[in-house]
N, C-alpha and C. Protein backbone atom coordinates (compact mmCIF):
# COMPACT_ATOMS: atom_id res chain seq x y z
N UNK A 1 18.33 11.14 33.02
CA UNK A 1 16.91 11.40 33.10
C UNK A 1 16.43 11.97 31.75
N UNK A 2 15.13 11.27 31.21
CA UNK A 2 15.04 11.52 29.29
C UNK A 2 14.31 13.31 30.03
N UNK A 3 14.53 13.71 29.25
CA UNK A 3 14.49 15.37 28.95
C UNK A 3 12.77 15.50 28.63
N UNK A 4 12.36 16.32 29.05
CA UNK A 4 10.39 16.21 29.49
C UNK A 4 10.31 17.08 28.10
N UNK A 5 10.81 18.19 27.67
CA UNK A 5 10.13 18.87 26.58
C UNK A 5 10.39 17.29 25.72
N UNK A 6 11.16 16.87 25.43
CA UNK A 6 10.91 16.12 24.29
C UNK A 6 9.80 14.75 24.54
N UNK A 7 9.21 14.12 25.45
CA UNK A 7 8.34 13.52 26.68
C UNK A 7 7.48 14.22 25.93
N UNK A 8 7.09 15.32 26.09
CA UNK A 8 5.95 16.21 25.53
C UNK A 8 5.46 16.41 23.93
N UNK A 9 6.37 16.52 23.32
CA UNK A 9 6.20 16.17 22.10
C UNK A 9 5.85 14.85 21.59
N UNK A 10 6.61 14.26 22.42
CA UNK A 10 6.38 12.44 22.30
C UNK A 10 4.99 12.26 22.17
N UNK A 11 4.08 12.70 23.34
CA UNK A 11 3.00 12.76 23.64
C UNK A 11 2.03 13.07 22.52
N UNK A 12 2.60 14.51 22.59
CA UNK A 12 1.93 14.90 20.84
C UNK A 12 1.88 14.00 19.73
N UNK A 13 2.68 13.70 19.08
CA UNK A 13 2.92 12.85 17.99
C UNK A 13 2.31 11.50 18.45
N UNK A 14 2.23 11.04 19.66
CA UNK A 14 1.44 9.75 19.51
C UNK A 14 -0.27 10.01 19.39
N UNK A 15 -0.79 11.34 20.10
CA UNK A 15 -2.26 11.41 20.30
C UNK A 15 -2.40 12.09 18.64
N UNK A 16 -1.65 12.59 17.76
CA UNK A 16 -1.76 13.23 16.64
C UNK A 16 -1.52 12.06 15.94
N UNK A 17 -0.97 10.67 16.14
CA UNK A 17 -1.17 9.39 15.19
C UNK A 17 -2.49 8.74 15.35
N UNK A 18 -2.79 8.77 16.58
CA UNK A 18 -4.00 7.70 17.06
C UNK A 18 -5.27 8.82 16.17
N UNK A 19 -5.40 10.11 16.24
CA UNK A 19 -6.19 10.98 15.81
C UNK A 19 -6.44 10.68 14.09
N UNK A 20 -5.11 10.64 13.52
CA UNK A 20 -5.24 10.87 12.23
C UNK A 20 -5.23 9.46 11.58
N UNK A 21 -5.05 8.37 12.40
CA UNK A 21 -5.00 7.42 12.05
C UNK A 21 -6.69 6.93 12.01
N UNK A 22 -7.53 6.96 13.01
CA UNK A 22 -8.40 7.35 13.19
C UNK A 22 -9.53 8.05 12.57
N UNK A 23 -9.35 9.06 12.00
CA UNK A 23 -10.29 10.08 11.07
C UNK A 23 -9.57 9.35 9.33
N UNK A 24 -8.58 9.13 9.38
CA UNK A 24 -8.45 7.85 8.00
C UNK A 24 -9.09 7.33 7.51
N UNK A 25 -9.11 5.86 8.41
CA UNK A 25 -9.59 4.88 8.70
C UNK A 25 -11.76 5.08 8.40
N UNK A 26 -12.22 5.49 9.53
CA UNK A 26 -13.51 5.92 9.42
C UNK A 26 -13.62 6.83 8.05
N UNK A 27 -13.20 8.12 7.46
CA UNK A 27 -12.92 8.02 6.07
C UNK A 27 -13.13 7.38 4.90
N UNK A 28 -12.28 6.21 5.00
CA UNK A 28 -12.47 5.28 4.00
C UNK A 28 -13.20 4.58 4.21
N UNK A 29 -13.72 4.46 5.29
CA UNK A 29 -14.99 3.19 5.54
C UNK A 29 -16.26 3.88 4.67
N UNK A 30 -16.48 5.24 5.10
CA UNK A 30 -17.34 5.66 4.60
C UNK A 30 -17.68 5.89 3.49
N UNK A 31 -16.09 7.10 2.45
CA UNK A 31 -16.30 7.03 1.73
C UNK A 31 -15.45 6.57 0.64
N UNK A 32 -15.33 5.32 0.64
CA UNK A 32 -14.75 4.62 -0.27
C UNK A 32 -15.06 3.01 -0.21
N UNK A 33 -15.40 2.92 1.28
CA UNK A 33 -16.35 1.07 1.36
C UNK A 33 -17.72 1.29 1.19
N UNK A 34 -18.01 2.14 1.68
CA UNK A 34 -19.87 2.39 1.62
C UNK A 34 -20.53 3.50 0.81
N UNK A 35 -19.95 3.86 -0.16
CA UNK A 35 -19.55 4.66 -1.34
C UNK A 35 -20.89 4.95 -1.61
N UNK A 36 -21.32 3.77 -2.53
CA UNK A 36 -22.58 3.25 -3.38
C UNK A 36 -23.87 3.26 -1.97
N UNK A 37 -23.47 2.95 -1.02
CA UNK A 37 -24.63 2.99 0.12
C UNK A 37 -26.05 3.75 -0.21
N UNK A 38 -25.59 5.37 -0.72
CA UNK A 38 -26.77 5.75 -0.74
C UNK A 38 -27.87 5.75 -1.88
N UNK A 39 -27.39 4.80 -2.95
CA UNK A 39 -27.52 3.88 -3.92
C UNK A 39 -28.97 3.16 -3.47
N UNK A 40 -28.56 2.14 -2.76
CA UNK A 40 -29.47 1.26 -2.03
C UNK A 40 -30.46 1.66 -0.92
N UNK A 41 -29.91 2.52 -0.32
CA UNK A 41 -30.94 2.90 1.27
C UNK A 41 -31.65 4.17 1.08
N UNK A 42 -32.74 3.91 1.79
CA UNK A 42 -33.67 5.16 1.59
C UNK A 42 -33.82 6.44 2.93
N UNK A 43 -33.07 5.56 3.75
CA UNK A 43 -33.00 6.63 4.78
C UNK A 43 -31.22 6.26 4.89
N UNK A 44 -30.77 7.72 4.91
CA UNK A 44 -28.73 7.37 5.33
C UNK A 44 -28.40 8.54 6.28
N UNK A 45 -27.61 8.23 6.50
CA UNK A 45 -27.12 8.51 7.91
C UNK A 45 -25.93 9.21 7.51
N UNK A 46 -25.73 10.61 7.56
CA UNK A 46 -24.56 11.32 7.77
C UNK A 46 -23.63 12.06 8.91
N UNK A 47 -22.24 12.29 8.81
CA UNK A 47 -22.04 12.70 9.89
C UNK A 47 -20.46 12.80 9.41
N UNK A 48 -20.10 14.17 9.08
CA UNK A 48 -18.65 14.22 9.25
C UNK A 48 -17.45 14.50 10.10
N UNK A 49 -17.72 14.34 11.11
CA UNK A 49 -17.12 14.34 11.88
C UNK A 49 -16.99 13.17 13.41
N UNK A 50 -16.57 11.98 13.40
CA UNK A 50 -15.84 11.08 12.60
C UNK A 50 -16.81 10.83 11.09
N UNK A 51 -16.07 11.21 10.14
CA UNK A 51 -16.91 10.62 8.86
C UNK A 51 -17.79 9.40 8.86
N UNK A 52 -18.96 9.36 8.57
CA UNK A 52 -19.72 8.13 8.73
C UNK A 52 -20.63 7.83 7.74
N UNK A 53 -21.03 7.11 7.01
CA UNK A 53 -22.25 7.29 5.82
C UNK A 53 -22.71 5.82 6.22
N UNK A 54 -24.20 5.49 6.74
CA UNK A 54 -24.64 4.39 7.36
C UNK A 54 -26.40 4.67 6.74
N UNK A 55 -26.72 3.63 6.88
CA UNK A 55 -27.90 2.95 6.58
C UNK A 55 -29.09 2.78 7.64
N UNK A 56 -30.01 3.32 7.85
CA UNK A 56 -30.92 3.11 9.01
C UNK A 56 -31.91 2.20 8.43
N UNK A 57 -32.20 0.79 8.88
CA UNK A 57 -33.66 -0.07 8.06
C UNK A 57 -34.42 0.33 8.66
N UNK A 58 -35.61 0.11 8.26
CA UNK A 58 -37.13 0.63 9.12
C UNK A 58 -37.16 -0.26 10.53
N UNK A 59 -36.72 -1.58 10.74
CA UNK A 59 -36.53 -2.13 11.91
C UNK A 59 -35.35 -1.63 12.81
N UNK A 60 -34.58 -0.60 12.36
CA UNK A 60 -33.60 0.42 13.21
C UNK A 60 -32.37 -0.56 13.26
N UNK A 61 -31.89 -1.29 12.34
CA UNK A 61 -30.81 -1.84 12.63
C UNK A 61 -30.19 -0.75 11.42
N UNK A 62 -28.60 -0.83 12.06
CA UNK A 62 -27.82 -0.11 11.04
C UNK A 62 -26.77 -0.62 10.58
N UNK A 63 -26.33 -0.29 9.19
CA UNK A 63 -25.35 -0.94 8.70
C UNK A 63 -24.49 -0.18 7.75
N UNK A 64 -23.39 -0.08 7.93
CA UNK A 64 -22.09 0.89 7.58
C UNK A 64 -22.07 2.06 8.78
N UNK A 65 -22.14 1.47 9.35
CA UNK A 65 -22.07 2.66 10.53
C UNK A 65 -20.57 2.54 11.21
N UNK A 66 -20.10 3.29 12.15
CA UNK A 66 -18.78 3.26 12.70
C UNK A 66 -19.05 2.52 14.34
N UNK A 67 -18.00 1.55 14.62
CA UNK A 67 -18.33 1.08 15.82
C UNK A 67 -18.68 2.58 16.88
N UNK A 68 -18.92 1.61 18.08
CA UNK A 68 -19.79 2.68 19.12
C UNK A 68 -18.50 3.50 20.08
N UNK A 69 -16.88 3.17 19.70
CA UNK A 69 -16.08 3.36 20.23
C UNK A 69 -15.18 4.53 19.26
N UNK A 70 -15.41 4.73 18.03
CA UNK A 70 -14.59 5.49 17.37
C UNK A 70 -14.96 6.64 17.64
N UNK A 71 -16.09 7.60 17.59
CA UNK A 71 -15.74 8.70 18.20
C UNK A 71 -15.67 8.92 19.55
N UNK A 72 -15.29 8.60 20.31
CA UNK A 72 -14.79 8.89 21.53
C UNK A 72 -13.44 9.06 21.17
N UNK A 73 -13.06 7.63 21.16
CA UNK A 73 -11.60 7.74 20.49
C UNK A 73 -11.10 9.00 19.65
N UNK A 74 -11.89 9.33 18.23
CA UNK A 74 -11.81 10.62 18.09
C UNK A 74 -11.78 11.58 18.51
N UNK A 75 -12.48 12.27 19.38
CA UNK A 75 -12.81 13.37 20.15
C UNK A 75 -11.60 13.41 21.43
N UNK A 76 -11.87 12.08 21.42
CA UNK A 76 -10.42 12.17 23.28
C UNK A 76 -9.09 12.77 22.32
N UNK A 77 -8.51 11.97 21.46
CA UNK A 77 -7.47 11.77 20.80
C UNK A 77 -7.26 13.54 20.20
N UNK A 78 -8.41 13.72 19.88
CA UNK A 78 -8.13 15.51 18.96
C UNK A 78 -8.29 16.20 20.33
N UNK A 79 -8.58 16.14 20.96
CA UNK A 79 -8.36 17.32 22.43
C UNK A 79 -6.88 17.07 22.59
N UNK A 80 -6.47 15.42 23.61
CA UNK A 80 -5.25 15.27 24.11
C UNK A 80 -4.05 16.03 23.03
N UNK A 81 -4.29 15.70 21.68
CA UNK A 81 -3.23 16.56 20.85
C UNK A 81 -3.19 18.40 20.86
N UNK A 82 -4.59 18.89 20.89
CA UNK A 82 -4.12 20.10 21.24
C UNK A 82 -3.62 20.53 22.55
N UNK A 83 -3.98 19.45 23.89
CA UNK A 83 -3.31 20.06 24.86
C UNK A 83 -2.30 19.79 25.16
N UNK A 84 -2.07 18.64 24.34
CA UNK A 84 -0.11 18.35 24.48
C UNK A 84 0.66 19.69 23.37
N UNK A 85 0.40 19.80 22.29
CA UNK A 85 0.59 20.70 21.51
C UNK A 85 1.15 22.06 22.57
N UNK A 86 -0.01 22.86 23.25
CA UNK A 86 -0.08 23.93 24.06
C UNK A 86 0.78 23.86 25.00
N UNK A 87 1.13 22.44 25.82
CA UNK A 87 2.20 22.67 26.72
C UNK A 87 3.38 22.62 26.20
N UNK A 88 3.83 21.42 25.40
CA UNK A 88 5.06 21.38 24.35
C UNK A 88 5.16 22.74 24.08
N UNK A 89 4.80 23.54 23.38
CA UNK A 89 4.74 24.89 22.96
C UNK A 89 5.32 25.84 24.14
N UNK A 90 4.04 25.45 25.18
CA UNK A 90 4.60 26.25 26.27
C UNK A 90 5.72 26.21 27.05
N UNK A 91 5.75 24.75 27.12
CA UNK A 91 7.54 24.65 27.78
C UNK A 91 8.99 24.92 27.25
N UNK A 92 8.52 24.64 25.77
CA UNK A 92 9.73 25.00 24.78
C UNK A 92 9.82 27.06 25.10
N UNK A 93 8.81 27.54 25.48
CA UNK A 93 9.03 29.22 25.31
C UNK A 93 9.63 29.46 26.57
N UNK A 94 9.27 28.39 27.62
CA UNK A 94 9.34 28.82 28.91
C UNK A 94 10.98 28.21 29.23
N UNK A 95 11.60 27.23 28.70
CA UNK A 95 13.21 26.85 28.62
C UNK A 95 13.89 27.76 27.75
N UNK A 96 13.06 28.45 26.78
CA UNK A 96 13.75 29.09 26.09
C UNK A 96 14.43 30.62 26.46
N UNK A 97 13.08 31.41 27.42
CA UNK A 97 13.53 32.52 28.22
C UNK A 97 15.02 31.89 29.33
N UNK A 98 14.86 30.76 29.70
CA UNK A 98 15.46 30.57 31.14
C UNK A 98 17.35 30.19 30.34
């Protein structure tokens, strides 16, 4: 039977890849593909947290923006890692007394 503290960590390290893989990614979209953006546009769109630097036209379409799915993804992904973190933590103290 695979051993749960390490299950737990597992856990960690995958929601701490999808996270950082994640805040990367959006990163470089922003600032390193859409760099020059505020160059061209007269109204822009900030937001660091998922990083975002986007373009609003006066007809409200936007462009360099982050799909409508990355911060969720963000936000789920940075919680699930601190609460895997907290139990990993906690179970490692709690095998460790026993």
């Amino acid at each position: 039977m695979p051993d749960r503290q390490n299950q737990m960590w597992g856990l960690f390290v995958a929601s701490l890849s999808v996270f950082l893989t994640n805040w990367f990614m959006s990163w470089g979209k922003a600032y390193v593909i859409n760099d020059d953006l505020p160059n061209f546009c007269g109204d822009v769109r900030r937001r660091l947290f998922p990083p975002e630097v986007a373009c609003v036209a006066e007809n409200g379409t936007v462009t360099g923006g982050n799909a409508w799915w990355v911060a969720p993804v963000f936000f789920t992904s940075g919680a699930l890692t601190l609460m895997f973190a907290v139990l990993a933590l906690r179970r490692a103290a709690v095998s460790r007394k026993a």
